[in-house]
C-alpha atoms as a PDB file:
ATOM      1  CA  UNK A   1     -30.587 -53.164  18.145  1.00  0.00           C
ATOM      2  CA  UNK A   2     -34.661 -53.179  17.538  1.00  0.00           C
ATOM      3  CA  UNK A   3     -35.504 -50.284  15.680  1.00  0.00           C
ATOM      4  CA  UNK A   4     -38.161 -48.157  17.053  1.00  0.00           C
ATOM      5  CA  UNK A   5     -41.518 -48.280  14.904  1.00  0.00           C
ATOM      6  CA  UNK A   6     -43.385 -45.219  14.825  1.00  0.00           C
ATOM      7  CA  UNK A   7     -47.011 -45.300  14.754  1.00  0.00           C
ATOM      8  CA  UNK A   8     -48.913 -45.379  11.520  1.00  0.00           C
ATOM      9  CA  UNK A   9     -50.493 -41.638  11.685  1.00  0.00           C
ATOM     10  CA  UNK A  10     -47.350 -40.021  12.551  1.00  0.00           C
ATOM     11  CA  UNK A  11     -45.894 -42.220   9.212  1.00  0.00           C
ATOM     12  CA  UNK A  12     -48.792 -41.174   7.182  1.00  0.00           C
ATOM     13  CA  UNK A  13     -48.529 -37.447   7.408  1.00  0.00           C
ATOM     14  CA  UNK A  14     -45.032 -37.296   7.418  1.00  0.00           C
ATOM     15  CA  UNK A  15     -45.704 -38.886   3.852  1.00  0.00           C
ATOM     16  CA  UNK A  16     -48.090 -36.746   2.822  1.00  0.00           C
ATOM     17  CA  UNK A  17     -45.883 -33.720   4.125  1.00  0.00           C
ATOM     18  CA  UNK A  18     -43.254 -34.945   1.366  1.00  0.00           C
ATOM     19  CA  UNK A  19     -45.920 -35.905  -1.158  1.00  0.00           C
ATOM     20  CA  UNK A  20     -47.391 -31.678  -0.916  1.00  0.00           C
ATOM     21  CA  UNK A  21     -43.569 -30.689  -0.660  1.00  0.00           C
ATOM     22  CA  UNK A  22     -42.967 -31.767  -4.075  1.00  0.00           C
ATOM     23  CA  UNK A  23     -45.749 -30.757  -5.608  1.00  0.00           C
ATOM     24  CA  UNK A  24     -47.663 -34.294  -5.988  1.00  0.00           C
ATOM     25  CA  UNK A  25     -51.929 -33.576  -6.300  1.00  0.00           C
ATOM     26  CA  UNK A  26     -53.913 -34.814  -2.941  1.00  0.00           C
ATOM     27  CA  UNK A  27     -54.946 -37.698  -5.207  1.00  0.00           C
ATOM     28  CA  UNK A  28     -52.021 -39.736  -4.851  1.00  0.00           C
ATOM     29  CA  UNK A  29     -53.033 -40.541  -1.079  1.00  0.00           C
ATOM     30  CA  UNK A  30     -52.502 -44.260  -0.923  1.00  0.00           C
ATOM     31  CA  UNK A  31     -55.040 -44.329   1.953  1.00  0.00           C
ATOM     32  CA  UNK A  32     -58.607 -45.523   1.707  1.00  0.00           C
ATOM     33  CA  UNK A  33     -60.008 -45.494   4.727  1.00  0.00           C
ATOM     34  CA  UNK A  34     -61.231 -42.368   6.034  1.00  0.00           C
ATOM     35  CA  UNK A  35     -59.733 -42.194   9.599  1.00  0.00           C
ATOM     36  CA  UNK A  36     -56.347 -42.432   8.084  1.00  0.00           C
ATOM     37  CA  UNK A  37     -56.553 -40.618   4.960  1.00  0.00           C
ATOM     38  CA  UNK A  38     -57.249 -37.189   7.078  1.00  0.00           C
ATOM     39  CA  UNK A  39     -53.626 -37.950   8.483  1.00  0.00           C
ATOM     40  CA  UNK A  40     -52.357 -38.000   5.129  1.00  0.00           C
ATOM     41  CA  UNK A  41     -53.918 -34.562   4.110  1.00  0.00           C
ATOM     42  CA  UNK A  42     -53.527 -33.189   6.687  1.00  0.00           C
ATOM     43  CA  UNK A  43     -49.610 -33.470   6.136  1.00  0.00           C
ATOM     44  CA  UNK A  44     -50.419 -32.833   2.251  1.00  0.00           C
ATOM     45  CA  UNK A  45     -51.778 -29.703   3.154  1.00  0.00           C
ATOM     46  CA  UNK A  46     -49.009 -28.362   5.500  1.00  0.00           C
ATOM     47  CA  UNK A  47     -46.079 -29.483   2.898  1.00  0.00           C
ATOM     48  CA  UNK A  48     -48.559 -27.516   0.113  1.00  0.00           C
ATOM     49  CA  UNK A  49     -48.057 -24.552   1.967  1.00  0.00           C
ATOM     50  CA  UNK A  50     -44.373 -24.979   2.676  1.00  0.00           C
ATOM     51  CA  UNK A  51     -43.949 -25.479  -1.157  1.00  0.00           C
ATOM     52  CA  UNK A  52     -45.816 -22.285  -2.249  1.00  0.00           C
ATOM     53  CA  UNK A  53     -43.583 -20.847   1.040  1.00  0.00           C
ATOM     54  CA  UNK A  54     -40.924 -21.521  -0.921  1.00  0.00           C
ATOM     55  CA  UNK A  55     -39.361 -24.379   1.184  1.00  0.00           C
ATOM     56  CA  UNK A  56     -37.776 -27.373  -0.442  1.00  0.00           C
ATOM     57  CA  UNK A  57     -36.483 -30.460   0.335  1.00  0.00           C
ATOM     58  CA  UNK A  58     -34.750 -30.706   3.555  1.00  0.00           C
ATOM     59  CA  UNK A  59     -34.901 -27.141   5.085  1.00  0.00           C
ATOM     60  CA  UNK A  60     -38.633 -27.769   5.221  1.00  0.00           C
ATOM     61  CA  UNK A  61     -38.654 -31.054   6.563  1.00  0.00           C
ATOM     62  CA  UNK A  62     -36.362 -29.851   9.146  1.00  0.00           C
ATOM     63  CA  UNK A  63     -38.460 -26.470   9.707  1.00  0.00           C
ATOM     64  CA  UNK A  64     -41.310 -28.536  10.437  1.00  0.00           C
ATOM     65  CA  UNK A  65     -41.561 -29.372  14.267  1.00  0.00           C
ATOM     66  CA  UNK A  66     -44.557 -31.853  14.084  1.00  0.00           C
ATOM     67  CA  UNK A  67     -42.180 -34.410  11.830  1.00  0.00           C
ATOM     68  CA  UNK A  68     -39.402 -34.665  14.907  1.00  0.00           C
END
């Protein structure tokens, strides 16, 4: 069965959602270019905010409608 790739924004901020989750600083974003990079923080910035929320790990993740 072909596996289902998902496209690279969607990838990217569900990255940076984990990166902000666990605390990581906005300057780990492996992106350079600018167009993708904002999908990146943009994720960042929402798991940021779950973290000082007080979410962790997976109840966040799954709390989190735009990475479904």
């Amino acid at each position: 069965m072909k596996k289902q790739k998902r496209d690279r924004t969607s990838t990217l901020f569900n990255r940076g959602f984990v990166a902000g989750l666990n605390g990581k600083t906005r300057d780990t974003c492996p992106v350079q270019a600018i167009e993708l990079r904002s999908h990146w923080m943009s994720g960042w910035r929402e798991g940021r905010e779950a973290h000082w929320g007080g979410m962790s790990g997976v109840s966040a993740i799954q709390s989190n409608p735009s990475l479904h």
